[in-house]
N, C-alpha and C. Protein backbone atom coordinates (compact mmCIF):
# COMPACT_ATOMS: atom_id res chain seq x y z
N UNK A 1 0.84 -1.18 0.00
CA UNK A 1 0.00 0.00 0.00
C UNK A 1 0.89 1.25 0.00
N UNK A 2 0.23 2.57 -0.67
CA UNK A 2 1.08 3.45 -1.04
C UNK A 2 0.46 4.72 0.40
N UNK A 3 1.31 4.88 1.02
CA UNK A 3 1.15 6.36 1.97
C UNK A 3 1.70 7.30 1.38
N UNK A 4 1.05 8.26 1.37
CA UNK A 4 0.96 9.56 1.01
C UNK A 4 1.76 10.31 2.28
N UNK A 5 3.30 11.23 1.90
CA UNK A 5 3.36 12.21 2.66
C UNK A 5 2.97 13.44 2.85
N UNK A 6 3.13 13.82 4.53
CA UNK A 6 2.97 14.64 4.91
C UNK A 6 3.82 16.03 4.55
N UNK A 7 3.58 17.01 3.89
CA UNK A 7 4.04 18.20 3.83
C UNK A 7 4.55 18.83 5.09
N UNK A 8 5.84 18.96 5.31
CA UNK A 8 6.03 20.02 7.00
C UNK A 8 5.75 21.43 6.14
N UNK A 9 5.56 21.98 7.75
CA UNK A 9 5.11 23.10 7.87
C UNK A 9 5.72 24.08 7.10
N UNK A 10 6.96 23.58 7.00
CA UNK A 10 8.07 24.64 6.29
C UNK A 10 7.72 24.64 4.98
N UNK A 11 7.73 23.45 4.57
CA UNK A 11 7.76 23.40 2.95
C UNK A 11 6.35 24.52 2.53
N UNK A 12 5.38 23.76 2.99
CA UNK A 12 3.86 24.22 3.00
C UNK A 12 4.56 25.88 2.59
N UNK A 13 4.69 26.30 3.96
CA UNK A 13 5.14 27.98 3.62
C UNK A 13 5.57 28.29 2.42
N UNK A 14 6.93 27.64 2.26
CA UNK A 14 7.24 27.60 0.90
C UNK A 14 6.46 27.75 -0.55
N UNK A 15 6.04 26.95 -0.23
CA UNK A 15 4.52 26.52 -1.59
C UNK A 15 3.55 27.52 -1.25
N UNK A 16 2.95 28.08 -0.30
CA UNK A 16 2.32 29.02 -0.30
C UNK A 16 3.15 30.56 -1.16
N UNK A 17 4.23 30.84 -0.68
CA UNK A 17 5.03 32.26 -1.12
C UNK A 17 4.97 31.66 -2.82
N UNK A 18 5.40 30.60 -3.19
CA UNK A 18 5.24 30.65 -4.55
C UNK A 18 4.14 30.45 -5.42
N UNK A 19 3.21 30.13 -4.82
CA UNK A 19 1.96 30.12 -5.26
C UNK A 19 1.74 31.39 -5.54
N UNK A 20 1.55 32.24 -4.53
CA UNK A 20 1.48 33.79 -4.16
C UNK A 20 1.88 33.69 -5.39
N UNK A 21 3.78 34.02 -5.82
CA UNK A 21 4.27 34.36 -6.80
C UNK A 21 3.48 34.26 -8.14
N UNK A 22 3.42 33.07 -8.21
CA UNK A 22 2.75 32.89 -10.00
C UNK A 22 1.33 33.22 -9.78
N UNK A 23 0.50 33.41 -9.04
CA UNK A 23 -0.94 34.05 -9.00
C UNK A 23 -0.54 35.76 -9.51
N UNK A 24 0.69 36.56 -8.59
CA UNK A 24 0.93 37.62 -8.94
C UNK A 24 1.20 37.96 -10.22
N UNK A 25 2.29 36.86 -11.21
CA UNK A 25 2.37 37.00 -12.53
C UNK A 25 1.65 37.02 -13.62
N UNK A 26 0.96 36.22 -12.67
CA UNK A 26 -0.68 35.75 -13.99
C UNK A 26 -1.37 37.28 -13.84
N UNK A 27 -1.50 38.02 -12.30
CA UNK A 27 -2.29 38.79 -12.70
C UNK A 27 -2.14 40.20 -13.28
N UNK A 28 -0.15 39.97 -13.35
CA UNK A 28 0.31 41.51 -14.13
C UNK A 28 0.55 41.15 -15.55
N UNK A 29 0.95 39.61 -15.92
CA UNK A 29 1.01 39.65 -17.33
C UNK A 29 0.14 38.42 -18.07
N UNK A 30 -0.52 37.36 -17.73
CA UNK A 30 -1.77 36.83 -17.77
C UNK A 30 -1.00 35.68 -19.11
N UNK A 31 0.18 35.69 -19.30
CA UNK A 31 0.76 35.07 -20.63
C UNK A 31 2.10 35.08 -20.47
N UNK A 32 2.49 34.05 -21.57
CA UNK A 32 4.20 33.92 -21.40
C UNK A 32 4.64 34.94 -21.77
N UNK A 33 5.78 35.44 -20.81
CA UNK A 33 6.73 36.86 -20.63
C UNK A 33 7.50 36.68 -21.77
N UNK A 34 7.85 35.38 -22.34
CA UNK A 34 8.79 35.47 -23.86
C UNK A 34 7.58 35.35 -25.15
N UNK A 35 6.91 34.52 -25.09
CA UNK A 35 6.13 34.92 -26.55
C UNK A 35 4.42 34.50 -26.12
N UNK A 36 4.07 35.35 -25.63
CA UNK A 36 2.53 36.12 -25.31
C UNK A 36 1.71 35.05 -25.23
N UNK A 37 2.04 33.16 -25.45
CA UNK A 37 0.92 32.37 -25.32
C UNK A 37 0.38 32.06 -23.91
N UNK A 38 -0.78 31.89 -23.86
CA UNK A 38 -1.39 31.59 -22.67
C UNK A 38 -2.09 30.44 -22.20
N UNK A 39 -1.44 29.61 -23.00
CA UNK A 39 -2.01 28.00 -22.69
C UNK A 39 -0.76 27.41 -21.70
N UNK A 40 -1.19 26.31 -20.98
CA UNK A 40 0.31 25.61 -20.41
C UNK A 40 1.24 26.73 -19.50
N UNK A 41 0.63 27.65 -19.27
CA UNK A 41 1.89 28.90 -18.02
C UNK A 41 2.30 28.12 -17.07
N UNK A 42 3.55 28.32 -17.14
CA UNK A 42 4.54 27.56 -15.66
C UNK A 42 5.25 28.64 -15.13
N UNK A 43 5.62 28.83 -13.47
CA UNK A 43 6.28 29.22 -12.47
C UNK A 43 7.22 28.90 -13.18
N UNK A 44 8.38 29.72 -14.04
CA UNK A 44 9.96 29.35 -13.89
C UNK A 44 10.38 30.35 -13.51
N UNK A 45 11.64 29.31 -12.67
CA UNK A 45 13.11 30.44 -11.87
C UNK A 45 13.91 30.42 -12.46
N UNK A 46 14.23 31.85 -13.04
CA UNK A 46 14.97 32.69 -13.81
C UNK A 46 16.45 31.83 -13.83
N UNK A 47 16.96 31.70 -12.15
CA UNK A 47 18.50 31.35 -11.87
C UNK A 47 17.88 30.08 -11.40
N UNK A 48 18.03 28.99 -11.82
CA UNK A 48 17.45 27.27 -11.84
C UNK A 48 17.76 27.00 -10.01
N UNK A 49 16.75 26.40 -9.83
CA UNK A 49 16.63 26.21 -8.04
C UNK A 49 17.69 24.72 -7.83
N UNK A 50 17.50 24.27 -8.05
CA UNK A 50 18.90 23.15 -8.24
C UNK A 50 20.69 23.73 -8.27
N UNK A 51 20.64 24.78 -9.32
CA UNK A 51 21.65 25.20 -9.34
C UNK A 51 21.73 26.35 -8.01
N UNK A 52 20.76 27.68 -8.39
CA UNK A 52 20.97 28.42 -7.68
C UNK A 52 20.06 28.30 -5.98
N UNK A 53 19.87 27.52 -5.36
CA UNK A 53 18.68 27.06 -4.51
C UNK A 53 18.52 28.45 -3.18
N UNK A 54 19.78 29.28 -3.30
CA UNK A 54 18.93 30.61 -2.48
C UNK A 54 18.21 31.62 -3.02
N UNK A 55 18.04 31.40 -4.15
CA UNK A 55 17.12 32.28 -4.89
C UNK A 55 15.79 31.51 -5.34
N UNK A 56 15.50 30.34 -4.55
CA UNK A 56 14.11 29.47 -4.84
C UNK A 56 13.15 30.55 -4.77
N UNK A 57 13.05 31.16 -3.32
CA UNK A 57 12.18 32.04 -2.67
C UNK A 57 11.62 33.24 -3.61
N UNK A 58 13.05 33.81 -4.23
CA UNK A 58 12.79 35.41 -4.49
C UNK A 58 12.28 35.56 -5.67
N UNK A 59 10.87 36.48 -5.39
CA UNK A 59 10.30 36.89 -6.28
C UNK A 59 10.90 37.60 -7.63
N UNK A 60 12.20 37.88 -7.84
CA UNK A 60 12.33 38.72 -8.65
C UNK A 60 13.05 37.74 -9.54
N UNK A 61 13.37 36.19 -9.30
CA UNK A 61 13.89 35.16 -9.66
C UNK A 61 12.32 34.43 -10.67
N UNK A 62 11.38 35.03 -10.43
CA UNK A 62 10.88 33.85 -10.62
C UNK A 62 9.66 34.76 -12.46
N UNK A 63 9.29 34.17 -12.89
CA UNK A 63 8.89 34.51 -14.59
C UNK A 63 7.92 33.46 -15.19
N UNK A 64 6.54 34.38 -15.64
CA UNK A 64 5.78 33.34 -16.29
C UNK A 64 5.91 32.65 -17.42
N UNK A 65 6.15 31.43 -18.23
CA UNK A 65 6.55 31.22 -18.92
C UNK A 65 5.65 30.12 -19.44
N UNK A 66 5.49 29.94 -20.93
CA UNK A 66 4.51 29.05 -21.35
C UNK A 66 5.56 27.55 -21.34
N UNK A 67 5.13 25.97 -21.56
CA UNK A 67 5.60 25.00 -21.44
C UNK A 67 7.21 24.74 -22.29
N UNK A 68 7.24 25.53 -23.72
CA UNK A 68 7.46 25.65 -24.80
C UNK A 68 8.78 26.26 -24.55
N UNK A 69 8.76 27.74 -24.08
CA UNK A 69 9.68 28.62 -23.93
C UNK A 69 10.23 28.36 -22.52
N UNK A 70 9.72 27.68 -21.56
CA UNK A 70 10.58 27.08 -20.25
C UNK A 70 11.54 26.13 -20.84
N UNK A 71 10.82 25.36 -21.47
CA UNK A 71 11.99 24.54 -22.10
C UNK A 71 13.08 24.63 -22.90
N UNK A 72 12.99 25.18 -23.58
CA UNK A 72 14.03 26.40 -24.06
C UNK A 72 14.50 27.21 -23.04
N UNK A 73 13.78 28.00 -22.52
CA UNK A 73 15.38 28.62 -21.73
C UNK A 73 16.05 27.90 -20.60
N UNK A 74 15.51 26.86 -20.14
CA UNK A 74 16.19 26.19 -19.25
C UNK A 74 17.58 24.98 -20.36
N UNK A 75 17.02 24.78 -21.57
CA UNK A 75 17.68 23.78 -22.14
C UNK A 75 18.59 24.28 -23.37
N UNK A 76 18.46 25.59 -23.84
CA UNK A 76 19.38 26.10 -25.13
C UNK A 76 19.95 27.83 -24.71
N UNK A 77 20.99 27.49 -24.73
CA UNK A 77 21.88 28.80 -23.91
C UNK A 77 21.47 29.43 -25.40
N UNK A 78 21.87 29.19 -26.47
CA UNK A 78 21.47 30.35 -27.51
C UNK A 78 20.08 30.97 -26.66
N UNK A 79 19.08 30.59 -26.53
CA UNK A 79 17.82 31.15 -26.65
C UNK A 79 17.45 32.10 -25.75
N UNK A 80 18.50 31.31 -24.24
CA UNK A 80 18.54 32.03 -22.83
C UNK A 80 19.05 33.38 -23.02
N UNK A 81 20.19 33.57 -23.61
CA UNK A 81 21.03 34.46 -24.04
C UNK A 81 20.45 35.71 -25.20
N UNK A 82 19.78 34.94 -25.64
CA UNK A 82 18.77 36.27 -26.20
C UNK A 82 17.40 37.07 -25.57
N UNK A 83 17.18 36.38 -24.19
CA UNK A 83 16.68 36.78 -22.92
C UNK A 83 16.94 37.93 -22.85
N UNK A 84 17.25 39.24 -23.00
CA UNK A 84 17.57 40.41 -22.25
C UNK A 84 16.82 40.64 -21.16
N UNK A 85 15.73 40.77 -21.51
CA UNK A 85 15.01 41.25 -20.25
C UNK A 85 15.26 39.93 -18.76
N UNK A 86 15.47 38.89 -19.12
CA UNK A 86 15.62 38.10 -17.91
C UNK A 86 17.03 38.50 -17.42
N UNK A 87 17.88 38.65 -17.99
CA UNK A 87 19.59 38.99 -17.33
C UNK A 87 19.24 40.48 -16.46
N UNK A 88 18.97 41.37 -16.82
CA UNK A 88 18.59 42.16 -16.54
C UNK A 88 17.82 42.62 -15.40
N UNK A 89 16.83 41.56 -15.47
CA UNK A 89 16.06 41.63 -13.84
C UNK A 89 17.39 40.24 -12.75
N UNK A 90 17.47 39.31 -13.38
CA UNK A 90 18.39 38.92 -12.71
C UNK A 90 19.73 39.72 -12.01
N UNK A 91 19.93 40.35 -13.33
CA UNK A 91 20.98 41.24 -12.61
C UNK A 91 21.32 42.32 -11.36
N UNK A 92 19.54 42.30 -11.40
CA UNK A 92 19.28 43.39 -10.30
C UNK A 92 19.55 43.05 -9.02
N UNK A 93 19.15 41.50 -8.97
CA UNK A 93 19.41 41.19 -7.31
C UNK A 93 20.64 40.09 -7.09
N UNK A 94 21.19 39.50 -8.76
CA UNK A 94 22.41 38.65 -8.32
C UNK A 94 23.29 38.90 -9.62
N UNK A 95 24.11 39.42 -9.64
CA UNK A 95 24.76 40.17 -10.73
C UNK A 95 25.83 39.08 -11.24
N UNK A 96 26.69 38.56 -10.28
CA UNK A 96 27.52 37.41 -10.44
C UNK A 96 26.79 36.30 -11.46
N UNK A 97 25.73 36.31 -10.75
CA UNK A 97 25.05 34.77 -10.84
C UNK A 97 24.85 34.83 -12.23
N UNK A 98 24.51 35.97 -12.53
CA UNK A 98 23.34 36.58 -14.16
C UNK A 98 24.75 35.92 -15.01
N UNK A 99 25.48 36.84 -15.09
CA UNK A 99 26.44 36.80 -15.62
C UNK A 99 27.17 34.80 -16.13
N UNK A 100 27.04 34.15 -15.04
CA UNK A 100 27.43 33.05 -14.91
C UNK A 100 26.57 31.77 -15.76
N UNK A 101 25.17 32.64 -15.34
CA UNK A 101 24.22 31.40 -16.19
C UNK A 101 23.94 31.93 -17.29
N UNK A 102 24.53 33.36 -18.00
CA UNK A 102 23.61 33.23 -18.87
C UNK A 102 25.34 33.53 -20.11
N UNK A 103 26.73 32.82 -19.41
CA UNK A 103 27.63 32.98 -19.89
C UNK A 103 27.93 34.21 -20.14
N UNK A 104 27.82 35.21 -19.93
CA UNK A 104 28.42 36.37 -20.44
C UNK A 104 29.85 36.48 -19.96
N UNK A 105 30.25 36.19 -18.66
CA UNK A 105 31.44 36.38 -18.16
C UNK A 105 32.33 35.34 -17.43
């Protein structure tokens, strides 16, 4: 038989602030921030939570993105790299980091 875990309290929090997050995105840009579709929108973090995992939290990390174009910028540095506007807000709160993932330096 399969048991189902329990969420701690912490995580929960967690999942609540990012929930928050992508409810907020949906309701300032309602569509993917790279090419305007609005089917399939996913929560992606700008600086990858695996790689960068103290920037899971921060809102200014995080970008609505349709199924299509997450996959692409998480998977083809050409495509990431023609991102401006994501380096850019990245840059605002981790300048190193921007720089690092999106190869410039």
């Amino acid at each position: 038989m399969y048991t189902i875990r329990k969420t701690s309290k912490k995580q929960s929090a967690k999942n609540r602030l990012i929930a928050q997050s992508k409810q907020r995105l949906l309701n300032e840009y309602g569509c993917c921030q790279i090419c305007g579709n609005r089917r399939s929108l996913q929560l992606a973090h700008l600086l990858p939570k695996g790689r960068y995992p103290e920037y899971y939290l921060e809102s200014r990390n995080h970008a609505l993105l349709c199924h299509e174009c997450h996959e692409l910028y998480d998977n083809d540095v050409d495509f990431r790299k023609s991102q401006t506007w994501a380096y850019n807000q990245i840059y605002q709160f981790a300048p190193l980091e921007a720089g690092r993932y999106f190869r410039i330096n």
